[in-house]
Structure formats: structure tokens, C-alpha cells
C-alpha atoms as a PDB file:
ATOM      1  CA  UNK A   1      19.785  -4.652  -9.527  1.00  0.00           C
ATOM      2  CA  UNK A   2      17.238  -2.397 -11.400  1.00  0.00           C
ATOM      3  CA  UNK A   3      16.242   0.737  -9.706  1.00  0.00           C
ATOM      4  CA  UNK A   4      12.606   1.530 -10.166  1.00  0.00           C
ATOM      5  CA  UNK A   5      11.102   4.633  -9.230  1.00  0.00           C
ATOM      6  CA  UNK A   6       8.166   5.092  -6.893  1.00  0.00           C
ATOM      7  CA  UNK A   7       5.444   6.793  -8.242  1.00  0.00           C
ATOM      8  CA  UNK A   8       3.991   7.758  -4.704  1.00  0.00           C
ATOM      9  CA  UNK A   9       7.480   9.319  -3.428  1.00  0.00           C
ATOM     10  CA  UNK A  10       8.272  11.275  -6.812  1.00  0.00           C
ATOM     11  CA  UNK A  11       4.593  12.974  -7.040  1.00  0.00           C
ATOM     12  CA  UNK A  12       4.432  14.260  -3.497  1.00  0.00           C
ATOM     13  CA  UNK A  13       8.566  15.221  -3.975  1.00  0.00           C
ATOM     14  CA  UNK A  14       7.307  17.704  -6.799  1.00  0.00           C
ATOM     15  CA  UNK A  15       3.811  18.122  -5.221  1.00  0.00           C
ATOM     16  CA  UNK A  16       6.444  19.463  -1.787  1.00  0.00           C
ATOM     17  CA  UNK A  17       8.288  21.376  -4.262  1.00  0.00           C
ATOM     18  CA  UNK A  18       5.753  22.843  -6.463  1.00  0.00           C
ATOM     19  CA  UNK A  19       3.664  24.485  -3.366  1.00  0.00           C
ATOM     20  CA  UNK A  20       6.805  25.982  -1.548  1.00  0.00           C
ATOM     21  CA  UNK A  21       7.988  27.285  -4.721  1.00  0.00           C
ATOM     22  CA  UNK A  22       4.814  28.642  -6.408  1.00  0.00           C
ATOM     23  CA  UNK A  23       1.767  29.031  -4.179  1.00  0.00           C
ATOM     24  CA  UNK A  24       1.214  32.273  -2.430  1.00  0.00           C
ATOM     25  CA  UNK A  25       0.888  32.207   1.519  1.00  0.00           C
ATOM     26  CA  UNK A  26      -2.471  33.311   1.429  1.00  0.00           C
ATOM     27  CA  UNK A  27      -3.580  29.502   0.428  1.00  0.00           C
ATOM     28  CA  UNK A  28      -1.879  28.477   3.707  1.00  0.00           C
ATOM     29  CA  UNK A  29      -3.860  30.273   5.808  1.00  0.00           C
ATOM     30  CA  UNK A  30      -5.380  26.978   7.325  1.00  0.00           C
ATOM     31  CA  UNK A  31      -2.473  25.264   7.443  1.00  0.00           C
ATOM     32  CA  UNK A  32       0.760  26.025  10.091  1.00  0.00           C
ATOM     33  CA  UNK A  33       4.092  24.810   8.039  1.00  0.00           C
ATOM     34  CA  UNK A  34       4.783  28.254   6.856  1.00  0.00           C
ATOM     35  CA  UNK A  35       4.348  29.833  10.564  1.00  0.00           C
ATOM     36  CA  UNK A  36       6.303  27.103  12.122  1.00  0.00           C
ATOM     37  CA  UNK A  37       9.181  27.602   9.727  1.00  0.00           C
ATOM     38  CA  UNK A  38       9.681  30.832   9.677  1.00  0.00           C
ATOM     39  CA  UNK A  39      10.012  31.447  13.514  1.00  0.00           C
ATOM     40  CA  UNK A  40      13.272  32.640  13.827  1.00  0.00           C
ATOM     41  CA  UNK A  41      15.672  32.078  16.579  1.00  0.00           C
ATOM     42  CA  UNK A  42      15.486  34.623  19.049  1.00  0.00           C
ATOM     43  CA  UNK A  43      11.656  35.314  18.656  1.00  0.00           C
ATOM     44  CA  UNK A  44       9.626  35.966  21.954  1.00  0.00           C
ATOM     45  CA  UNK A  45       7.342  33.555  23.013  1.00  0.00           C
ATOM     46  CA  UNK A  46       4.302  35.586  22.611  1.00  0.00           C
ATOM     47  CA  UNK A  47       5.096  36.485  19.200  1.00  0.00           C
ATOM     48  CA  UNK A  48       6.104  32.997  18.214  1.00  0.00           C
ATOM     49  CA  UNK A  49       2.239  31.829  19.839  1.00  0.00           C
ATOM     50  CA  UNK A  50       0.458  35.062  17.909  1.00  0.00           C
ATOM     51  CA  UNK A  51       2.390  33.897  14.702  1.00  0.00           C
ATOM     52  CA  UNK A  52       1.147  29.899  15.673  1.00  0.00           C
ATOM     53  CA  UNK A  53      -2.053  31.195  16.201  1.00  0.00           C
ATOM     54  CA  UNK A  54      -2.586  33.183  13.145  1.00  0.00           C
ATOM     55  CA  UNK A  55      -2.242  29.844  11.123  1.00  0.00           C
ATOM     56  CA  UNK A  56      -4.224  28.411  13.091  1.00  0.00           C
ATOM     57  CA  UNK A  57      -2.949  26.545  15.652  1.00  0.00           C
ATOM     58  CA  UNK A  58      -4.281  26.207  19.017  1.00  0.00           C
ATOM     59  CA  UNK A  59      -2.045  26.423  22.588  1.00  0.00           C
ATOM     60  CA  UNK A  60      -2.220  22.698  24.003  1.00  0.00           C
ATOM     61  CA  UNK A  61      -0.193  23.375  27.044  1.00  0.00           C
ATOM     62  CA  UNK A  62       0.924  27.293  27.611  1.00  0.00           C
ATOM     63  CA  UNK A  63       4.028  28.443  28.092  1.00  0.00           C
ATOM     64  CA  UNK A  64       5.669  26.289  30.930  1.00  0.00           C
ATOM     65  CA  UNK A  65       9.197  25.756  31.873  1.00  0.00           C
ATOM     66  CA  UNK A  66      10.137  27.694  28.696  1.00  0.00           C
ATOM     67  CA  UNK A  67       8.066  25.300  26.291  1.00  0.00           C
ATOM     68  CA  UNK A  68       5.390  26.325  24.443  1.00  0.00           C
ATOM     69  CA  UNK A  69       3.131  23.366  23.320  1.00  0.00           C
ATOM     70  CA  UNK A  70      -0.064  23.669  19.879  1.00  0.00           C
ATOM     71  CA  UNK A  71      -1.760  21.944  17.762  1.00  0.00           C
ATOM     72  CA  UNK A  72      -2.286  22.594  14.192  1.00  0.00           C
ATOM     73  CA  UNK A  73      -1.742  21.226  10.893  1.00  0.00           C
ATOM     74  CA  UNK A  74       1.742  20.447   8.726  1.00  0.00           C
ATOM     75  CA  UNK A  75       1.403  20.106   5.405  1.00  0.00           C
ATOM     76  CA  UNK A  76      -2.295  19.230   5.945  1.00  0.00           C
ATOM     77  CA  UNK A  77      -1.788  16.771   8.700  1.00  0.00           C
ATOM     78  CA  UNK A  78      -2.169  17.052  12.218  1.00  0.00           C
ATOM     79  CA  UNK A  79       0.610  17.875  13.979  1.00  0.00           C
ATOM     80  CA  UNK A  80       1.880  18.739  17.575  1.00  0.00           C
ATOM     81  CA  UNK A  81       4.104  21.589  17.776  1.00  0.00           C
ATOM     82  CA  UNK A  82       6.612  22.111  20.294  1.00  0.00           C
ATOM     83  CA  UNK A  83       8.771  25.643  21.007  1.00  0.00           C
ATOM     84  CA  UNK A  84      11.583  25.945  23.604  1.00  0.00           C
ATOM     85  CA  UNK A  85      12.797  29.257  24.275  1.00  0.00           C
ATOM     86  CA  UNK A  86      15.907  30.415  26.552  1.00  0.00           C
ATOM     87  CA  UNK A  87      14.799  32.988  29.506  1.00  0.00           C
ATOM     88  CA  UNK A  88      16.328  36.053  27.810  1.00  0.00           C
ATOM     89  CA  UNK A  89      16.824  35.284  24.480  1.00  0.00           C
ATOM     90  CA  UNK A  90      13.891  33.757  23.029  1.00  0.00           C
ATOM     91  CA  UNK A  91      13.209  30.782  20.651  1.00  0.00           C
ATOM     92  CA  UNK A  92      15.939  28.392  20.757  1.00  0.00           C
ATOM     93  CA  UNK A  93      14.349  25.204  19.839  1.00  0.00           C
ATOM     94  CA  UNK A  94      11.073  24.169  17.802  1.00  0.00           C
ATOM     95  CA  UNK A  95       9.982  20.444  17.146  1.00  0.00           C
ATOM     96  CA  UNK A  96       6.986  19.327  15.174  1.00  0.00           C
ATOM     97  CA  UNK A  97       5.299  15.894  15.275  1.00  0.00           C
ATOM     98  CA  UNK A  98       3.428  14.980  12.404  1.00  0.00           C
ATOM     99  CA  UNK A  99       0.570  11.986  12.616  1.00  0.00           C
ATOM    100  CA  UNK A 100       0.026   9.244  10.382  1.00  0.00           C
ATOM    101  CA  UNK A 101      -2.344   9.862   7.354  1.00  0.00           C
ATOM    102  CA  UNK A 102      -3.488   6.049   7.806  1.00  0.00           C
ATOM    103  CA  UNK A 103      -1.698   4.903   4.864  1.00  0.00           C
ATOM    104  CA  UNK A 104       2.225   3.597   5.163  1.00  0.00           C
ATOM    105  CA  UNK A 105       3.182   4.327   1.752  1.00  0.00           C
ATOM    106  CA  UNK A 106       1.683   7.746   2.186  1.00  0.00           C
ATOM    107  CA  UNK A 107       3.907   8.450   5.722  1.00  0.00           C
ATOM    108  CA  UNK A 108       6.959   7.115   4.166  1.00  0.00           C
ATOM    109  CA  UNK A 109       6.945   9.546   0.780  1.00  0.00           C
ATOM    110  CA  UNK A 110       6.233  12.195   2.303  1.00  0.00           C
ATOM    111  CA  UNK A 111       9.226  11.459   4.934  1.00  0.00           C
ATOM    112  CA  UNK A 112      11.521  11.012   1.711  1.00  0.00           C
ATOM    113  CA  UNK A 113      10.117  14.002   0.278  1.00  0.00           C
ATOM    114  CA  UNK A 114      10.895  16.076   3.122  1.00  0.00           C
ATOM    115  CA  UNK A 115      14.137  14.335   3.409  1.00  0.00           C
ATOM    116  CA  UNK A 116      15.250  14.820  -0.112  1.00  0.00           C
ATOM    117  CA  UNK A 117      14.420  18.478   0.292  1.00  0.00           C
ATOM    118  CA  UNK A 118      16.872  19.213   2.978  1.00  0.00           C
ATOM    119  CA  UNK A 119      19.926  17.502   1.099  1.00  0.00           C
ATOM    120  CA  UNK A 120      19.107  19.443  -1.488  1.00  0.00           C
ATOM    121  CA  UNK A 121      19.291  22.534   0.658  1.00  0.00           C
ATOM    122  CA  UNK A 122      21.792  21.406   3.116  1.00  0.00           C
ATOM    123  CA  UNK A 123      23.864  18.988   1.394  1.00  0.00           C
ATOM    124  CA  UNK A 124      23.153  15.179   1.307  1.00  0.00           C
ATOM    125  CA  UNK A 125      23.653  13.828   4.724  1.00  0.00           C
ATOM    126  CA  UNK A 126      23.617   9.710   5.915  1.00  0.00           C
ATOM    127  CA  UNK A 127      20.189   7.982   7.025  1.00  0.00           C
ATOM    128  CA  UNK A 128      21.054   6.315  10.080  1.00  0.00           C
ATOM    129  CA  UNK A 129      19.028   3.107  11.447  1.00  0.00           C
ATOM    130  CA  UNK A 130      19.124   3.720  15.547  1.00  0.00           C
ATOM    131  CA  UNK A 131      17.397   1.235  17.494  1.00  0.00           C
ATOM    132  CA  UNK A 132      13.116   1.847  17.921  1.00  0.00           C
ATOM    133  CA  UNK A 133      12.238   2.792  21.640  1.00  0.00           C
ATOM    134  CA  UNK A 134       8.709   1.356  20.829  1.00  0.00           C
ATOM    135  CA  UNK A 135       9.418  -1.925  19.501  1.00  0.00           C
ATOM    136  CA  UNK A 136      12.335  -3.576  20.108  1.00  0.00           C
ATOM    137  CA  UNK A 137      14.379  -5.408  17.356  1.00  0.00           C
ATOM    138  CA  UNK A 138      13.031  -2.636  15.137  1.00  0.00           C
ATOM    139  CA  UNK A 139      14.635   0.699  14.030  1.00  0.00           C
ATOM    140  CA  UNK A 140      13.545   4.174  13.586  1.00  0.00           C
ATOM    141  CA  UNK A 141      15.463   6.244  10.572  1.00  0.00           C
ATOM    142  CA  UNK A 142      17.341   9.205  11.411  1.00  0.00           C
ATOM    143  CA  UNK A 143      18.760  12.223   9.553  1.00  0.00           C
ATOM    144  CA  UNK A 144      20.467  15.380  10.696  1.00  0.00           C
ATOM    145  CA  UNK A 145      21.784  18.143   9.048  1.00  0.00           C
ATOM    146  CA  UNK A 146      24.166  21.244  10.866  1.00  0.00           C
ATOM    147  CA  UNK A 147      23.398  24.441   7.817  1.00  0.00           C
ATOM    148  CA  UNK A 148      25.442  26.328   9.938  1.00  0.00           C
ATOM    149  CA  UNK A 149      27.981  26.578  13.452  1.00  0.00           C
ATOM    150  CA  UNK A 150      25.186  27.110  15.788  1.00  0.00           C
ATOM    151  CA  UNK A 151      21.899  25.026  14.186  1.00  0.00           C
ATOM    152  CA  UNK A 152      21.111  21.234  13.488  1.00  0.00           C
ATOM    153  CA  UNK A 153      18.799  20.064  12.220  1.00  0.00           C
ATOM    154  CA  UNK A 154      17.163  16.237  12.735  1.00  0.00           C
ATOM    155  CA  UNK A 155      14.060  14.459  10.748  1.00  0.00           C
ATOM    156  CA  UNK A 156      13.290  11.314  11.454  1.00  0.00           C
ATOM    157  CA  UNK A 157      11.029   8.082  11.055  1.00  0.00           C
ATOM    158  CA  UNK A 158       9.301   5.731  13.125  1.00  0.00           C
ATOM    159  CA  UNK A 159       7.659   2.996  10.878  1.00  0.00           C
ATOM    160  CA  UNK A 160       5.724   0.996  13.384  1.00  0.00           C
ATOM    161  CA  UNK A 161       3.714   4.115  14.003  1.00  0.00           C
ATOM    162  CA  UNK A 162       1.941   4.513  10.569  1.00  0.00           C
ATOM    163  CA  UNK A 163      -1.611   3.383  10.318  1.00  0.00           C
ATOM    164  CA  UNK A 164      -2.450   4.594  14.134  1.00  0.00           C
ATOM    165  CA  UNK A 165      -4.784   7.388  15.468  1.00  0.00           C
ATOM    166  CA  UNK A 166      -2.545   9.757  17.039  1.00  0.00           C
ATOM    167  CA  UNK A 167      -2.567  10.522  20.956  1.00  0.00           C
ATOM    168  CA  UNK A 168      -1.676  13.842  22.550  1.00  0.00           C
ATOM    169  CA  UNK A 169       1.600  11.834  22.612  1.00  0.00           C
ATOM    170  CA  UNK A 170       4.407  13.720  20.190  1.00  0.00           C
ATOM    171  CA  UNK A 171       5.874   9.881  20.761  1.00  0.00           C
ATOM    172  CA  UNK A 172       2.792   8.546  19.232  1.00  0.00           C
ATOM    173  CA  UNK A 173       3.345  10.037  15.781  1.00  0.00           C
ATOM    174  CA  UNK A 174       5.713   9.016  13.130  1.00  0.00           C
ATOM    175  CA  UNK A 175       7.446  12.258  11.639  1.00  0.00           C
ATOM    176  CA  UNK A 176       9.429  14.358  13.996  1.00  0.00           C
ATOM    177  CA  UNK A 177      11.153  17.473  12.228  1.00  0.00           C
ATOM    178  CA  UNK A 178      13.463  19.268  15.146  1.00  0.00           C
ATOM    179  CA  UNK A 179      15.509  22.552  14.873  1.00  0.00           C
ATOM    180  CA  UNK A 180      18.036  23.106  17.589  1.00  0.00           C
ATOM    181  CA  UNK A 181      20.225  26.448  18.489  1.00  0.00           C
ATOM    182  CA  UNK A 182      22.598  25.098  20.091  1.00  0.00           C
ATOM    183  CA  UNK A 183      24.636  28.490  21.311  1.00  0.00           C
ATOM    184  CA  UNK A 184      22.235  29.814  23.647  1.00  0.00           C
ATOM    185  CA  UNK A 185      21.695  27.460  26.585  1.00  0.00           C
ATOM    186  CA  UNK A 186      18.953  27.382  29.841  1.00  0.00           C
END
């Protein structure tokens, strides 16, 4: 079987690369990927909204029950972000659910791209197929990663999603990027 490379997941693998590596924060200002990611663990719930906020993401649902609910943008798509945060030690869990751009192809590479990205940083790990909660006989690809005792790290991908508007729903959307501290619990 010949291998043959796909143009679409390759150009937005480097174009993933290229702007993490090269391009100064001050070109994300619109855009809340940098914010979300570098909320540390441990970081107060007002601070982690002010940091939200400054990249322009808006509260959807304040701080209830220790979650913390926006909407922004991810790497230029709209996204839903959610932030869980232990009652005296802050931040403890962020999610974000990223919407279809309209296009399948488009969804899946940048999946990949953000797939291939974490085995490079965290080692390669197995896709698993787990069974889709939306439609049945279908699956929904999952990856997870642990960088360290205390943190995992899941990604996954819900194909029968793509080409839809996007709800309020983080269910309705076909990315889902989660980072869990697991040491600290409610």
C-alpha cells in the first residue's frame, strides 16, 4: 500500500507550527488559544476570566459550582471554553470546544495537526475509536496524553459533527481539547 500525503493536513501542520513558533502574541490579540493555554493550574478564577477576557472572550455562564463558562475564538474558530477550579486552590481543569469550520477535510487536519503536535511534545500516544454518543454504530477518535504524575491530557474527534452550525452545546462541536489536574479534588 502506497502512502500518500495530504496536502490539507501537512499545510495547516506547518501553518500550527509556524505561528506558535514565530509570530509574536501581539497578532493574537483577537484570538483566545494563547490565553487559554497558558492558564496555569492553581490560577484564581478571576484572574483566569481577566486573562479570558483580555483575548477576548466573553463570560457565557459566570462562575457557578466552580465552573467558569466563555466564548471566544481557538485558532480562529469559535470555541466554548470551559474552566473548573477547586474551592481553595484554583484552576484545576480547562476544556475547550472548538466548532466546525463547515468543511470536513478542514475539521479533520486541523484535529491531526493538533494531534501530531502533542506526540511530538508528549510522546506518541494510541488513537482510540470509542463508541459515538450521537450516532450509534459510529465512533468518535480519542487521544490522551499524561506529560506528567498529576496532568492528562485528552483531544478528541467527533466526525458526524463537521459541516453543522454550532449550538451553545460544547456536545454540538467536533474538537474537544481537555486538561485535567488530577491531584487536587472538589
Amino acid at each position: 500500500m502506497k502512502l500518500v500525503p495530504n496536502p490539507a493536513r501537512i499545510s495547516a501542520f506547518f501553518a500550527a507550527v509556524f505561528f506558535y513558533l514565530f509570530v509574536p502574541g501581539a497578532v493574537w490579540a483577537g484570538d483566545s488559544a494563547e490565553a487559554f493555554m497558558s492558564a496555569t493550574f492553581g490560577l484564581s478564577s478571576a484572574r483566569t476570566q481577566k486573562r479570558m477576557e483580555n483575548s477576548g472572550a466573553v463570560p457565557f455562564d459566570f462562575l457557578r459550582n466552580g465552573r467558569l463558562t466563555m466564548k471566544g475564538t481557538f485558532e480562529y474558530r469559535s470555541a466554548i471554553f470551559i474552566f473548573g477550579f477547586h474551592s481553595k486552590r484554583g484552576l484545576n481543569h480547562k476544556s475547550v470546544y472548538l466548532a466546525s469550520s463547515g468543511s470536513a477535510e478542514s475539521d479533520r487536519a486541523l484535529y491531526e495537526g493538533l494531534r501530531d503536535a502533542y506526540n511530538i511534545r508528549f510522546g506518541k500516544t494510541d488513537e482510540r475509536a470509542n463508541p459515538n454518543r450521537i450516532a450509534k454504530g459510529r465512533i468518535t477518535l480519542q487521544n490522551s496524553w499524561k506529560p506528567n504524575k498529576d496532568t492528562v491530557i485528552s483531544l478528541s474527534y467527533n466526525p458526524e459533527i463537521t459541516n453543522r452550525f454550532p449550538g451553545d452545546s460544547p456536545g454540538e462541536r467536533p474538537i474537544h481539547l481537555t486538561y485535567n489536574y488530577t491531584k487536587w479534588t472538589q
